[in-house]
Structure formats: C-alpha cells, structure tokens
Protein backbone atom coordinates (compact mmCIF):
# COMPACT_ATOMS: atom_id res chain seq x y z
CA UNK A 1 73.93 29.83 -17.22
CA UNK A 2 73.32 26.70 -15.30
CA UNK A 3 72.69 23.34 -16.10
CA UNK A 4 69.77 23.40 -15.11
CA UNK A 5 68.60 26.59 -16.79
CA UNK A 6 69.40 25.09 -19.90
CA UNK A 7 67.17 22.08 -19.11
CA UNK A 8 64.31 24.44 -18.53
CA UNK A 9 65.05 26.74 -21.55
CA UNK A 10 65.95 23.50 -23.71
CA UNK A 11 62.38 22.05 -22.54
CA UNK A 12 60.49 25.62 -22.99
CA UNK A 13 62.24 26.48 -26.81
CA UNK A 14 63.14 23.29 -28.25
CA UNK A 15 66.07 23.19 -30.79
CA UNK A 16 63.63 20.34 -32.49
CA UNK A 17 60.81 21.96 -32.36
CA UNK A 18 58.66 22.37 -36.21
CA UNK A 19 58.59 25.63 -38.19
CA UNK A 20 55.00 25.57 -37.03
CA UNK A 21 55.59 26.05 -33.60
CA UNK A 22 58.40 28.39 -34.28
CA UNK A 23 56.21 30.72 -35.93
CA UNK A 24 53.77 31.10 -32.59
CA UNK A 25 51.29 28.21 -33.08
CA UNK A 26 52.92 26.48 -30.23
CA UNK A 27 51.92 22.69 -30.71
CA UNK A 28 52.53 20.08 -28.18
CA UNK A 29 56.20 18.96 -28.53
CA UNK A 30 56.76 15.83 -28.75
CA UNK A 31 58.27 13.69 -26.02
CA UNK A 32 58.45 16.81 -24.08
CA UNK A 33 58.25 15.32 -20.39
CA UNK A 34 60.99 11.83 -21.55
CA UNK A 35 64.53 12.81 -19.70
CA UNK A 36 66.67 11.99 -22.55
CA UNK A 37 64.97 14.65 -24.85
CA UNK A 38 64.92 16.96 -21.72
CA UNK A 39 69.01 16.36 -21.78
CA UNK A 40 69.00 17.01 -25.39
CA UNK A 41 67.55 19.81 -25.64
CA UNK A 42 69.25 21.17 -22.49
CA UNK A 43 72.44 20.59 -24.54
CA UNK A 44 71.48 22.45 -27.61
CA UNK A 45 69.63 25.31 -25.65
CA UNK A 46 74.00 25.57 -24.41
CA UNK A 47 75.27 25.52 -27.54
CA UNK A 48 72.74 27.70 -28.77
CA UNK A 49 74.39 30.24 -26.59
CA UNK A 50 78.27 29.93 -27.88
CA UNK A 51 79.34 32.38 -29.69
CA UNK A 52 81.15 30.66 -33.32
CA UNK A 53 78.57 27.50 -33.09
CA UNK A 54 75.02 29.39 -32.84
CA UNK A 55 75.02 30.99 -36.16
CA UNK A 56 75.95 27.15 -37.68
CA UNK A 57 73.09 25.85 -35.64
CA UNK A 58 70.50 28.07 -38.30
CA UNK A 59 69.19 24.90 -39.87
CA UNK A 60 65.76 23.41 -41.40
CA UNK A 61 63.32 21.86 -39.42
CA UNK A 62 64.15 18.48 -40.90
CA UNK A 63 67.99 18.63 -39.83
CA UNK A 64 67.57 19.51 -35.82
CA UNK A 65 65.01 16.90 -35.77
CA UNK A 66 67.71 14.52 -36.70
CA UNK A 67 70.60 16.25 -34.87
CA UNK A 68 68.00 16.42 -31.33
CA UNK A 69 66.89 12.28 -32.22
CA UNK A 70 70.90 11.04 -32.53
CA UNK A 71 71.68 13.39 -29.15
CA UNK A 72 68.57 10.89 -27.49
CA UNK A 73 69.94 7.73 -29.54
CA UNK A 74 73.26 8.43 -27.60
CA UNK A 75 72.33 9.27 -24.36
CA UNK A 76 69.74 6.35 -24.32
CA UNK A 77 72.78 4.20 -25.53
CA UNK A 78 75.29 5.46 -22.55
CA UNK A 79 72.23 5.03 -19.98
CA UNK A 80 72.03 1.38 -21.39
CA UNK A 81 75.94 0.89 -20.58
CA UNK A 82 76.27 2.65 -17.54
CA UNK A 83 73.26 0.49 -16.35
CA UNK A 84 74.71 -2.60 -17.27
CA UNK A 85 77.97 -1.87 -15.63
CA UNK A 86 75.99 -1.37 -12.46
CA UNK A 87 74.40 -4.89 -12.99
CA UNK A 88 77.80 -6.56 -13.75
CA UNK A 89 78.98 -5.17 -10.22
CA UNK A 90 76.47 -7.15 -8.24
C-alpha cells in the first residue's frame, strides 16, 4: 500500500472516528478535510495494517481520539519548525 492509499483509507475509516459512526450511522467526522488529521489518520490507517501492532490498536473510542489529536499536536508542531527554519533562511 501507498502513501497515498493510506491517506484516502485513513480519511474514508478514521482510526478516531466515534462508536457511533463505527456502528453504520456514519456522522460527519470531524476536521475531516484539515491536512494534519488527513496525515494522521493516513498514519494509523498503516499501522492498522502491521501485523503485531493492529490487534494493540483495539481501543475505546475515548483513547484513539487522544492517540489521533497528539499525532495532529505533533505534526502541527514540526510544520511550525520546519516553517520557521524556512523564515530564518531568508
């Protein structure tokens, strides 16, 4: 699997998405068009599909909300840097 498939499967079954939606009543997801939740959700969608770390990945609702919102947190974080460095090179 590609990169990009898991940013389309990521986006389409969302690690953080609620018990709700997992159970076919398909809500809106939230922040489902922002690029950092895209890239988290791409990320779990690939871990999703390791063999030793998918079974450990069975969690509540509560706990891959929080695991998906610390992925953003950090990738919003090393956007900020990376950013910066390109403003410190001008």
């Amino acid at each position: 699997m590609t990169a990009k498939d898991d940013l389309l499967l990521g986006n389409e079954y969302p690690y953080d998405a609620s018990d709700a939606w997992w159970n076919c009543k398909h809500d809106a997801i939230p922040h489902e068009s922002e690029w950092a939740w895209r890239a988290a959700r791409g990320i779990m969608n690939d871990l999703q599909d390791r063999s030793g770390i998918k079974n450990e990945l069975n969690v509540s609702e509560d706990i891959r909300i929080e695991i998906v919102t610390a992925m953003v947190e950090i990738i919003l974080e090393a956007a900020k840097e990376e950013e910066g460095r390109y403003d410190r090179r001008d």
